[in-house]
Protein backbone atom coordinates (compact mmCIF):
# COMPACT_ATOMS: atom_id res chain seq x y z
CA UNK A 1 51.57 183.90 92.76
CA UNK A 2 55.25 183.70 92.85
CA UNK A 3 55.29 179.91 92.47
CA UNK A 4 52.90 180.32 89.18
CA UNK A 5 55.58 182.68 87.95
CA UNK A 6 58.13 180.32 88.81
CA UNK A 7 56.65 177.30 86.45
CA UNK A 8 55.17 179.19 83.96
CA UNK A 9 58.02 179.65 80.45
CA UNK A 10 58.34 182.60 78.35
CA UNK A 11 55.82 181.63 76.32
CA UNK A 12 53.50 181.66 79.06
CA UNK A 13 52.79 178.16 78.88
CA UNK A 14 53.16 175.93 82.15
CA UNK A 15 55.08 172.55 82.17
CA UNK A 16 53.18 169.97 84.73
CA UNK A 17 56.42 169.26 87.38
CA UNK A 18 55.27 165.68 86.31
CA UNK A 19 56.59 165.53 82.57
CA UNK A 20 59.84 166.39 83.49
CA UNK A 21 61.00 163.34 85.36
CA UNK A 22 59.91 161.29 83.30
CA UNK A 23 61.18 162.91 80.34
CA UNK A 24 64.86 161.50 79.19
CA UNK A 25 67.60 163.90 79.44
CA UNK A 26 68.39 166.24 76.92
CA UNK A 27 64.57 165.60 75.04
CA UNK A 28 62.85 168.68 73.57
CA UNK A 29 59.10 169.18 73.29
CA UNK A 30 57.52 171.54 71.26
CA UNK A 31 55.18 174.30 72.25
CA UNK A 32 52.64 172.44 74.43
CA UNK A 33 53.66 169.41 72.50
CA UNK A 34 54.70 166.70 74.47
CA UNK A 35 56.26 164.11 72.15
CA UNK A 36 59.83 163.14 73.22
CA UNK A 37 61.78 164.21 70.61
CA UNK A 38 65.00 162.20 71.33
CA UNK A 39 66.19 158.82 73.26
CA UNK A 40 69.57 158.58 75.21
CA UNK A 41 70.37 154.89 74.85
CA UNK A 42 73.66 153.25 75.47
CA UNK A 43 76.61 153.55 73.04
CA UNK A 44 76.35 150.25 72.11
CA UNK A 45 72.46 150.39 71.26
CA UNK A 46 73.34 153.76 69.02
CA UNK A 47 75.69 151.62 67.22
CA UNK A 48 73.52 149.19 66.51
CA UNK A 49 70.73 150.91 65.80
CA UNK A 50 72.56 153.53 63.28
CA UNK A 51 73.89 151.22 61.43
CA UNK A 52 71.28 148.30 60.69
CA UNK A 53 68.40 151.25 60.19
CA UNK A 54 71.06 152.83 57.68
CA UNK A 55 71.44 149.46 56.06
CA UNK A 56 67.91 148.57 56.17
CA UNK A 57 66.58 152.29 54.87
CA UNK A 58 69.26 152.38 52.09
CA UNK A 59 67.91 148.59 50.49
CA UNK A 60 64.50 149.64 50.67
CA UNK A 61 65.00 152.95 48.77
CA UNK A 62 67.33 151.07 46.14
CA UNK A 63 64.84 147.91 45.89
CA UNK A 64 62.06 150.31 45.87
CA UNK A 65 63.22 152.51 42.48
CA UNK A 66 64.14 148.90 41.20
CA UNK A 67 60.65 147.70 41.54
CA UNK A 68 59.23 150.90 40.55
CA UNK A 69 61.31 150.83 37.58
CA UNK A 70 60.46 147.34 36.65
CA UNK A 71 56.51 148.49 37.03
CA UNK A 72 57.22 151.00 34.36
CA UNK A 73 58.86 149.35 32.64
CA UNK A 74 62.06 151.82 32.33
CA UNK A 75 59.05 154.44 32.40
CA UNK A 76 59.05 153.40 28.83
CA UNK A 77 55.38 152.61 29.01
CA UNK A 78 52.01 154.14 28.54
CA UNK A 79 50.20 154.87 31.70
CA UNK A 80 47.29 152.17 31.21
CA UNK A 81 50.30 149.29 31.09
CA UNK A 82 51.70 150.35 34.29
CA UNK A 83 51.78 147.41 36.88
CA UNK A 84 49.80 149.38 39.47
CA UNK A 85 50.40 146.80 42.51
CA UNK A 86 54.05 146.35 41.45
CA UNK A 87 54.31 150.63 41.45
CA UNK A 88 52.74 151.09 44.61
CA UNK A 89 55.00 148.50 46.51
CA UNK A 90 57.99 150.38 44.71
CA UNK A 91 56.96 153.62 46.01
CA UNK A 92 56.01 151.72 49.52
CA UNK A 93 59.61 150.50 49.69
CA UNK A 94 60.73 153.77 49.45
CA UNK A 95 58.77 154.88 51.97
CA UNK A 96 59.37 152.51 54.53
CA UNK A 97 62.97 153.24 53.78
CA UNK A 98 62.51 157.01 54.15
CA UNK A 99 60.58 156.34 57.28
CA UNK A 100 63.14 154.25 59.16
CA UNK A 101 65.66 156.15 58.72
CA UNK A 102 63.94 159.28 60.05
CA UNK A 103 62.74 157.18 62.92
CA UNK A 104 66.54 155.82 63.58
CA UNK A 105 67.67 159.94 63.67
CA UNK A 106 65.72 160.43 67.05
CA UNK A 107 68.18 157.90 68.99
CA UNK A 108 70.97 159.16 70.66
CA UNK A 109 74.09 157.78 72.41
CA UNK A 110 74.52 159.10 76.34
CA UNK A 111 77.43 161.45 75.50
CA UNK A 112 76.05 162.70 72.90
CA UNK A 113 75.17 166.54 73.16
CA UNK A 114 71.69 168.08 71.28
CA UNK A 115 73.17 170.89 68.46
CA UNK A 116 69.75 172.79 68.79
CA UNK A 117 70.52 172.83 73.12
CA UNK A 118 73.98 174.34 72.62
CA UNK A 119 74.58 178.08 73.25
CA UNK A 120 77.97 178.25 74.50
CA UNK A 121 78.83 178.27 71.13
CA UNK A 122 79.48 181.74 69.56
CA UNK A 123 77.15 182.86 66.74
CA UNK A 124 79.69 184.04 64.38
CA UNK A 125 82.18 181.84 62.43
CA UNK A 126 84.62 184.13 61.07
């Protein structure tokens, strides 16, 4: 009974002994959710990735209120001329760009500390 104590949280929710070697250092799961919320790559990899998603998300968003523009013609237009397949691949570029860059915020470099993990920090900032 003491080892069921031992692995069971606050929450009173047990973590298999399992998940947590596999899971990367510093990754957060939710309550019984086991999605890994973050990935420790190299420096060079964070680099990389931060700034060609940035580039990549920022074009899509810009190209996609151009195109959506364009299919409305400066939203100028009455609703039955609006270029339906022209609007929906606006707002899809804009969504693609929204998406990468949420995807490229889960990467991490290895010296890079979680703000959500840190509690040495005091509470008040006065």
């Amino acid at each position: 009974m003491a080892d069921d104590a031992a692995d069971t949280d606050a929450g009173g929710a047990t973590d298999p002994p399992s998940t947590e070697a596999t899971r990367p250092s510093g990754a957060t799961t939710g309550d019984g959710d086991e999605r890994v919320r973050s990935v420790v790559v190299p420096d060079r990899v964070y680099k990389t990735v931060t700034v060609f998603s940035t580039l990549f998300a920022v074009v899509a968003v810009v190209a996609g209120f151009v195109v959506l523009d364009e299919a409305t013609d400066r939203a100028s237009v009455a609703l039955s001329e609006v270029d339906p397949l022209l609007a929906l691949l606006g707002v899809g570029l804009i969504v693609a760009g929204a998406v990468t860059y949420a995807f490229s915020t889960r990467f991490r470099a290895e010296g890079m500390g979680n703000a959500k993990d840190d509690t040495d920090e005091p509470s008040n900032n006065g």
